[in-house]
C-alpha atoms as a PDB file:
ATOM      1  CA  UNK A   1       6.557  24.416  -5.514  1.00  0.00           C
ATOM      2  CA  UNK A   2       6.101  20.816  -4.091  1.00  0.00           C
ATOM      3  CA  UNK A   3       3.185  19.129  -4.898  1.00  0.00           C
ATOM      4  CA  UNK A   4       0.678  15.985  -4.359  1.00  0.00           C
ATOM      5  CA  UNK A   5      -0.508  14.142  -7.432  1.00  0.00           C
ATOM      6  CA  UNK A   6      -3.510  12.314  -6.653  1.00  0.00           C
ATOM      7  CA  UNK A   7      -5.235   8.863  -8.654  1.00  0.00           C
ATOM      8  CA  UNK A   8      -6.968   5.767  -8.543  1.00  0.00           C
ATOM      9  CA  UNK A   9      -6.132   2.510 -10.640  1.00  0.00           C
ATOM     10  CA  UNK A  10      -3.297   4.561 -12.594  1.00  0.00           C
ATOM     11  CA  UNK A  11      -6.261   7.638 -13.542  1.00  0.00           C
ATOM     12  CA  UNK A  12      -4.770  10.760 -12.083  1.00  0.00           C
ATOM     13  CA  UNK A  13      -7.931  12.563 -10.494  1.00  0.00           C
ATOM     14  CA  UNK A  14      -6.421  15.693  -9.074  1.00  0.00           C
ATOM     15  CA  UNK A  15      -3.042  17.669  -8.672  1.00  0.00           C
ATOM     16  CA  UNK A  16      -2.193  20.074  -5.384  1.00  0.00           C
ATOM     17  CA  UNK A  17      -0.109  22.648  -4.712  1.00  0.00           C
ATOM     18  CA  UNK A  18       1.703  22.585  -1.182  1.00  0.00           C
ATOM     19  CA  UNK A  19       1.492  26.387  -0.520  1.00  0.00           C
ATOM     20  CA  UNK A  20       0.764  26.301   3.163  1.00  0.00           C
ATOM     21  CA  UNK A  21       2.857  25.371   6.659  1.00  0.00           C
ATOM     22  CA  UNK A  22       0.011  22.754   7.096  1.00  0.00           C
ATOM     23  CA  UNK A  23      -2.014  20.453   4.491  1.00  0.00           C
ATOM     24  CA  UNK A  24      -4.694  18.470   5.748  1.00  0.00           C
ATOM     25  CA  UNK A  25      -5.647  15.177   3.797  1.00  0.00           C
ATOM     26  CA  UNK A  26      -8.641  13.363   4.394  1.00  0.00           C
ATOM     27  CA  UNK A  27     -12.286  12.404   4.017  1.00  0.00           C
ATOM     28  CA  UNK A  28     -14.065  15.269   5.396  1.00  0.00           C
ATOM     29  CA  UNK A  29     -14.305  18.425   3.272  1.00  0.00           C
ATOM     30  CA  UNK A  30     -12.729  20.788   5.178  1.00  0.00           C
ATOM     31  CA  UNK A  31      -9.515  18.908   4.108  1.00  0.00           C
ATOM     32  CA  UNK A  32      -6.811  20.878   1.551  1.00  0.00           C
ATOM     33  CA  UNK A  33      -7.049  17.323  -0.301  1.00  0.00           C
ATOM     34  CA  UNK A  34     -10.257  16.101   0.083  1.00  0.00           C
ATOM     35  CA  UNK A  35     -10.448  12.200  -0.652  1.00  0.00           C
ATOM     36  CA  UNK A  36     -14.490  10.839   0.078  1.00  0.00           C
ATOM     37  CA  UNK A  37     -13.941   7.234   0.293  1.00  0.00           C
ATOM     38  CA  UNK A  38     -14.541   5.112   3.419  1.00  0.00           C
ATOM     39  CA  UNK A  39     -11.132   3.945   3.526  1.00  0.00           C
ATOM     40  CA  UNK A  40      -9.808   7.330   4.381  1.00  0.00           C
ATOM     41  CA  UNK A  41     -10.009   8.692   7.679  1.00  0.00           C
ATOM     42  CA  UNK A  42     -12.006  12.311   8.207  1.00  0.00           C
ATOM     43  CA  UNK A  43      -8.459  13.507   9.300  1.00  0.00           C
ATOM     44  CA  UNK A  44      -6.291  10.857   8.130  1.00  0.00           C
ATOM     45  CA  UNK A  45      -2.812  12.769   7.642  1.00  0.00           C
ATOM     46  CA  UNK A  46      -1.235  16.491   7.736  1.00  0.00           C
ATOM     47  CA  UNK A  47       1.942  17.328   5.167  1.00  0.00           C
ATOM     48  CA  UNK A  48       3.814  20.158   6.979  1.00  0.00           C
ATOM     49  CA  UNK A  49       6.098  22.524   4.638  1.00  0.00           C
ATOM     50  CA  UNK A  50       9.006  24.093   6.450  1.00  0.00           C
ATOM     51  CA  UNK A  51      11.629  25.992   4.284  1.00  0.00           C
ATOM     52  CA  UNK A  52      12.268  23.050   0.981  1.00  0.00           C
ATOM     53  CA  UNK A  53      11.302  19.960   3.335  1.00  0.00           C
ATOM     54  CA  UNK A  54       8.003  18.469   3.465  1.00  0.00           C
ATOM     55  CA  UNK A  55       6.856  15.955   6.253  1.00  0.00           C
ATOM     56  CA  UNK A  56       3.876  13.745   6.459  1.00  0.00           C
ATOM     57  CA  UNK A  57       2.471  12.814   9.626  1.00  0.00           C
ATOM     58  CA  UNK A  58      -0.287  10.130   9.849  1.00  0.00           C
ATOM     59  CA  UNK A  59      -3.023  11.084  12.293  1.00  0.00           C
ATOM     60  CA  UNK A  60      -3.636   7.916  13.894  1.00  0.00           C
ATOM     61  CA  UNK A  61      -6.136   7.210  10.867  1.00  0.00           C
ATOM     62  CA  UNK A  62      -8.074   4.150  10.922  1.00  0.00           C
ATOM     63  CA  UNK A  63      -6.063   2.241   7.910  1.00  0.00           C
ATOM     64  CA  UNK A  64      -2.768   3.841   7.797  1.00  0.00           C
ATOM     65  CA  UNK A  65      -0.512   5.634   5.670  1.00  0.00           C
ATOM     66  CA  UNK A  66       1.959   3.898   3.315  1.00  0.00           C
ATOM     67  CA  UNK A  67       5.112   5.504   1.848  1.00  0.00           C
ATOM     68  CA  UNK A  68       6.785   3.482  -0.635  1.00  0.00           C
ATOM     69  CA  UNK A  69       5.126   0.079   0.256  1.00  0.00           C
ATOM     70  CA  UNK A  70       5.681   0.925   4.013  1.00  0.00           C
ATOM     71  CA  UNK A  71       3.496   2.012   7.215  1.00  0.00           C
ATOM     72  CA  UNK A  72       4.555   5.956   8.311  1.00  0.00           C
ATOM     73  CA  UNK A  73       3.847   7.454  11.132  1.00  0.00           C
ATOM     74  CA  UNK A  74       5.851  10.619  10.399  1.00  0.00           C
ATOM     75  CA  UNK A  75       8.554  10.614   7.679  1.00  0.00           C
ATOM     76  CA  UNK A  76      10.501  13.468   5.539  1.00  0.00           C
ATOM     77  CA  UNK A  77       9.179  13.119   1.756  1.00  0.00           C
ATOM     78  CA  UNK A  78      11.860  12.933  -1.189  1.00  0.00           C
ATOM     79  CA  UNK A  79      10.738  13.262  -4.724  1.00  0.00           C
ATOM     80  CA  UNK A  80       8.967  10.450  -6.144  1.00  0.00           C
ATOM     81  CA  UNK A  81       7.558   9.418  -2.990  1.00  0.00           C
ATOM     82  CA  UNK A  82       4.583   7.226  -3.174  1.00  0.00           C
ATOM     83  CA  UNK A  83       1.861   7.573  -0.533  1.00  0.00           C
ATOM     84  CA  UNK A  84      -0.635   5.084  -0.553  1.00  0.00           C
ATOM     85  CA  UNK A  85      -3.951   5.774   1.262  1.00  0.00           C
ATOM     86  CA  UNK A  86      -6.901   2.892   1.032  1.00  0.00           C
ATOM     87  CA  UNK A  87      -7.191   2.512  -2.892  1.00  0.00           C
ATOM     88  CA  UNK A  88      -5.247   5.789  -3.294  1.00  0.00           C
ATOM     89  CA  UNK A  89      -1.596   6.526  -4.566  1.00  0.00           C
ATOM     90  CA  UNK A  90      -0.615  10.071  -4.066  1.00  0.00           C
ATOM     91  CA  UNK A  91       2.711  10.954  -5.636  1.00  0.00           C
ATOM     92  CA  UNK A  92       5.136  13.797  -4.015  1.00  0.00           C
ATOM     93  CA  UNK A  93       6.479  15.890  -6.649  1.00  0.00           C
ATOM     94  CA  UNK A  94       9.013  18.340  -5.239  1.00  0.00           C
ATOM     95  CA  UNK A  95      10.665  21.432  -7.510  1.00  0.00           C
ATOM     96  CA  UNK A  96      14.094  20.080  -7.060  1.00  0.00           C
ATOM     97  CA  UNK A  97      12.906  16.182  -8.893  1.00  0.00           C
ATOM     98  CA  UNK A  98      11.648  18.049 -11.616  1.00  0.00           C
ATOM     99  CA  UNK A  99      15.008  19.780 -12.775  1.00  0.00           C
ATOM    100  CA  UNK A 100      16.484  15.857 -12.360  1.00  0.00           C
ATOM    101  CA  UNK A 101      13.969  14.576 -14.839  1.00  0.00           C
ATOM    102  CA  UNK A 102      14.906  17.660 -17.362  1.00  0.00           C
ATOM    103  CA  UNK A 103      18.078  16.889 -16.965  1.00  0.00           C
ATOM    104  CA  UNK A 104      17.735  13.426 -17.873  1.00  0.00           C
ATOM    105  CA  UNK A 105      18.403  11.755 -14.202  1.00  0.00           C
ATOM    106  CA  UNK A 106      16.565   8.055 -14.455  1.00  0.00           C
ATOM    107  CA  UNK A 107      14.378   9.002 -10.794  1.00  0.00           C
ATOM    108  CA  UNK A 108      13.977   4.939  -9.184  1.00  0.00           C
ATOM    109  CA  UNK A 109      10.889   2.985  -9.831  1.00  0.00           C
ATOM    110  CA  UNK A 110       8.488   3.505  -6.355  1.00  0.00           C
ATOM    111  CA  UNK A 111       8.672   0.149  -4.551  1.00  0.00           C
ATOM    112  CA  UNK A 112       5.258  -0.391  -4.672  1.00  0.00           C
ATOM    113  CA  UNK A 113       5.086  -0.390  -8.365  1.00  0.00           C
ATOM    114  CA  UNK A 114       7.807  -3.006  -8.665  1.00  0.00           C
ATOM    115  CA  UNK A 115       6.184  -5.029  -6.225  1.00  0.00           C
ATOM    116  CA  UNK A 116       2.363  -4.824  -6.885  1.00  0.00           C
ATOM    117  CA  UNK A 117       0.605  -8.302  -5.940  1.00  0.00           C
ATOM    118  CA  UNK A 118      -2.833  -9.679  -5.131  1.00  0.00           C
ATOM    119  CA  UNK A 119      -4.195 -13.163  -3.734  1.00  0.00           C
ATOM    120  CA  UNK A 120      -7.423 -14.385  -6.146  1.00  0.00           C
ATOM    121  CA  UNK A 121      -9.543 -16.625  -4.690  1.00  0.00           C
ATOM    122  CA  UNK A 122      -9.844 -19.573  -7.060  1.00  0.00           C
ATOM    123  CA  UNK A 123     -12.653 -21.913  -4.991  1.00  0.00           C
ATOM    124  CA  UNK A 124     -15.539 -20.827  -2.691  1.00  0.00           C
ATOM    125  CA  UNK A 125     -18.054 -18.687  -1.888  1.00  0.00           C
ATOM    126  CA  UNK A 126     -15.594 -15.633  -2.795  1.00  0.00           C
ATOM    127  CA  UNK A 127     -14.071 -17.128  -6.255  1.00  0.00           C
ATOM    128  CA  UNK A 128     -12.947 -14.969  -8.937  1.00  0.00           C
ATOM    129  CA  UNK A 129     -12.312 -12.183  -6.195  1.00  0.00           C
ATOM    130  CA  UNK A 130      -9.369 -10.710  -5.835  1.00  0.00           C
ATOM    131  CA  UNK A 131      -7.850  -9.135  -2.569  1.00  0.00           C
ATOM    132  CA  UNK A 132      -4.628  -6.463  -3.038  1.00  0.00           C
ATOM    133  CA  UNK A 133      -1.740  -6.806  -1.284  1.00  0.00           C
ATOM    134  CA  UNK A 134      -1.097  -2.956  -0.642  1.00  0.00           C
ATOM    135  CA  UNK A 135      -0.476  -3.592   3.275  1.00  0.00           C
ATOM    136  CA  UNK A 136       2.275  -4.102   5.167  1.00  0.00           C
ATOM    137  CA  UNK A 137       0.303  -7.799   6.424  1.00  0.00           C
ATOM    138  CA  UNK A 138      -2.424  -9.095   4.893  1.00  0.00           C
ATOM    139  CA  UNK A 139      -4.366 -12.048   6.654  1.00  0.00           C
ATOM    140  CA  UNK A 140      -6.511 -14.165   5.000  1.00  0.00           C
ATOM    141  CA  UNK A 141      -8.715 -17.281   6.683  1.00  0.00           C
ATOM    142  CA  UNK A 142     -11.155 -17.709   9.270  1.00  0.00           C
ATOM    143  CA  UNK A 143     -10.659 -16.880  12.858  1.00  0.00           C
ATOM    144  CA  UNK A 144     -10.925 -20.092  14.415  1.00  0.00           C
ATOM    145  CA  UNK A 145      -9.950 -22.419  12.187  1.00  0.00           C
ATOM    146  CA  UNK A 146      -7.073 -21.235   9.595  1.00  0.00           C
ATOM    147  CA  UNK A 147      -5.399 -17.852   9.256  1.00  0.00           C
ATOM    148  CA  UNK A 148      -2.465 -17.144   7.130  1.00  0.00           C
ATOM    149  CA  UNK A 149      -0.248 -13.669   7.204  1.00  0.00           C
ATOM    150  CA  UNK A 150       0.823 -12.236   3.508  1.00  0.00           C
ATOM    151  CA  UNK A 151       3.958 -10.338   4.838  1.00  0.00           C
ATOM    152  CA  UNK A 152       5.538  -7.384   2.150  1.00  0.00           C
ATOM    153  CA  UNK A 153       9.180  -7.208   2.646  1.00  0.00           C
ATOM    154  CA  UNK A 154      11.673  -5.215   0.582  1.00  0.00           C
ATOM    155  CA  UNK A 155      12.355  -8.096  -1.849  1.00  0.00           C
ATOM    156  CA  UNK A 156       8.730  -9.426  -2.224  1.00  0.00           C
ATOM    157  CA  UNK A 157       6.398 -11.305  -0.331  1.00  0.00           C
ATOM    158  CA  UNK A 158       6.174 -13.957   2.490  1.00  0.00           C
ATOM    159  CA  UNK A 159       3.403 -16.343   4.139  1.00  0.00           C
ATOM    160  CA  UNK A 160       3.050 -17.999   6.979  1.00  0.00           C
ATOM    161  CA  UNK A 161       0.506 -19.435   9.347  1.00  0.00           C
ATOM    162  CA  UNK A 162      -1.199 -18.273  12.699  1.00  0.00           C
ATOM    163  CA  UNK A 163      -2.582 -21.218  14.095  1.00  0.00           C
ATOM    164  CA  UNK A 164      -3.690 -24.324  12.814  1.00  0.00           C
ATOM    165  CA  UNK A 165      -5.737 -26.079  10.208  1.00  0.00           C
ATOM    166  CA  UNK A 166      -3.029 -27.601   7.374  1.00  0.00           C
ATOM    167  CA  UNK A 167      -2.401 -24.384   5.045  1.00  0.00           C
ATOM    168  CA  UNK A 168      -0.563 -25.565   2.265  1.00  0.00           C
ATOM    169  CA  UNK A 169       1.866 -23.695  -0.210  1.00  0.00           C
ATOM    170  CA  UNK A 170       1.922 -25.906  -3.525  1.00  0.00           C
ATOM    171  CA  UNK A 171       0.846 -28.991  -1.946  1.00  0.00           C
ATOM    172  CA  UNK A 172       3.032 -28.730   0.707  1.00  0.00           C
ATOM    173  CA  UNK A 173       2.370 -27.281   4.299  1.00  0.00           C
ATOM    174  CA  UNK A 174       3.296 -24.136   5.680  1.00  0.00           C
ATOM    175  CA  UNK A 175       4.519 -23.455   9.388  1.00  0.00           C
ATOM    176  CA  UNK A 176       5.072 -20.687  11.585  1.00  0.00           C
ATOM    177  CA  UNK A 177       8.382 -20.019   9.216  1.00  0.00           C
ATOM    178  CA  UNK A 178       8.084 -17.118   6.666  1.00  0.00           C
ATOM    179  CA  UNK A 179       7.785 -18.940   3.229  1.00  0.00           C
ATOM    180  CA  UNK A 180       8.803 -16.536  -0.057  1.00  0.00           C
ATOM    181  CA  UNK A 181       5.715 -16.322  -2.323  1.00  0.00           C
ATOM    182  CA  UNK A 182       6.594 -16.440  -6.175  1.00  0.00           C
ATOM    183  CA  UNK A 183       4.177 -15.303  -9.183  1.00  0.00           C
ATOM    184  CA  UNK A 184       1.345 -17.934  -9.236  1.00  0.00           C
ATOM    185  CA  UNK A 185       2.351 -20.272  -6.006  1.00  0.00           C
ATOM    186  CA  UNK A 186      -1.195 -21.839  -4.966  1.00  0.00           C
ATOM    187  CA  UNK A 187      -2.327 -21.476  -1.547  1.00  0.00           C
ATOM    188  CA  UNK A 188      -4.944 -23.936   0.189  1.00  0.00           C
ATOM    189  CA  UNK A 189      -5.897 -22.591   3.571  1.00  0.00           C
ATOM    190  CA  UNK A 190      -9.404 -23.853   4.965  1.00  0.00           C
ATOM    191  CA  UNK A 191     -10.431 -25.785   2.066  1.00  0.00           C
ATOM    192  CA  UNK A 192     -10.364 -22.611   0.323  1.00  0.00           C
ATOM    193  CA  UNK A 193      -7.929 -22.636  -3.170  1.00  0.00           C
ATOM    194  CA  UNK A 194      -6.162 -19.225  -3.579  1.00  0.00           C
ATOM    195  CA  UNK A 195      -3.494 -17.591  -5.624  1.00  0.00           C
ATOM    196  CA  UNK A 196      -0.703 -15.225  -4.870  1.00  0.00           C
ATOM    197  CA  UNK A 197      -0.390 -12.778  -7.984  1.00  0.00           C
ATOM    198  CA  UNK A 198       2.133 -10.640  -9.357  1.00  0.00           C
ATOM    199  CA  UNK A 199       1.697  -7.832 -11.302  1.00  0.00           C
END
């Protein structure tokens, strides 16, 4: 039987059976997997069983649904799947994985785990914060005067700049180009210090 383990910063706060053609997830509690946190849409995606396949379909939620690192719409889940909804990672644990594991099969390494990154703001109002990088594109800035896009690509990350006011990457400035981010590059955009973070 498939099932949908649940958790928060690595604490795994609930497991669920797929039993039925249709699983709701979402913030309301009339949900199969209920999830109360304002990140999460009251209907924010449905995981339909048909035979040994299981499919999640994001209901136009609010802040998307992430498999492996990447926006879904609708996709076919394979074991080890990692769904990622606001704060929330929700692994997909089919029958057939678990007989790999016994048997001593190495199962890969979800993306998102290998690639797991943050920008903390060094200077500023907002210092000592730190903003995760669990979207596809993260901006950061102020409308109007800088804003820089945090891009997550197979391989890593990448910045670049959406309209003026001298971002720099190291000292140096960035363009409209996609720049590669590395563990602890510094990034000055509006006066404000930041850096990218690798975990």
């Amino acid at each position: 039987m498939p099932k949908m383990i649940v958790s928060i910063d690595g604490v795994v706060i609930k497991e669920v059976q797929l039993t039925k053609d249709r699983t709701t997830l979402g913030r309301r509690p009339y949900n199969d997997i209920v999830i109360d946190n304002l990140a999460i849409s009251g209907e924010h995606a449905v995981l339909q069983l048909s035979g040994n396949e299981v499919h999640l379909e994001d209901l136009n939620s609010t802040n998307g649904t992430y498999i492996n690192g990447k926006a879904a719409k609708r996709q076919l889940l394979r074991n080890g799947d990692m769904i990622e909804v606001g704060k929330y990672k929700i692994k997909f644990v089919s029958d057939g994985g678990d007989a790999l594991e016994k048997a001593g099969a190495s199962v890969p390494a979800a993306l998102d785990e290998a690639v797991a990154a943050a920008i903390k703001v060094l200077s500023g109002a907002a210092a000592g914060r730190k903003v995760p990088l669990i979207k596809e594109v993260t901006t950061i800035g102020k409308p109007g005067v800088a804003i820089a896009a945090i891009t997550r690509r197979q391989n890593g990350f990448v910045i670049h700049v959406e309209g003026g006011g001298n971002p720099a990457l190291n000292g140096r400035p960035i363009g409209a180009e996609p720049v590669p981010l590395k563990n602890g590059d510094l990034i000055e955009l509006a006066g404000t210090q930041m850096q990218f973070v690798q975990t």
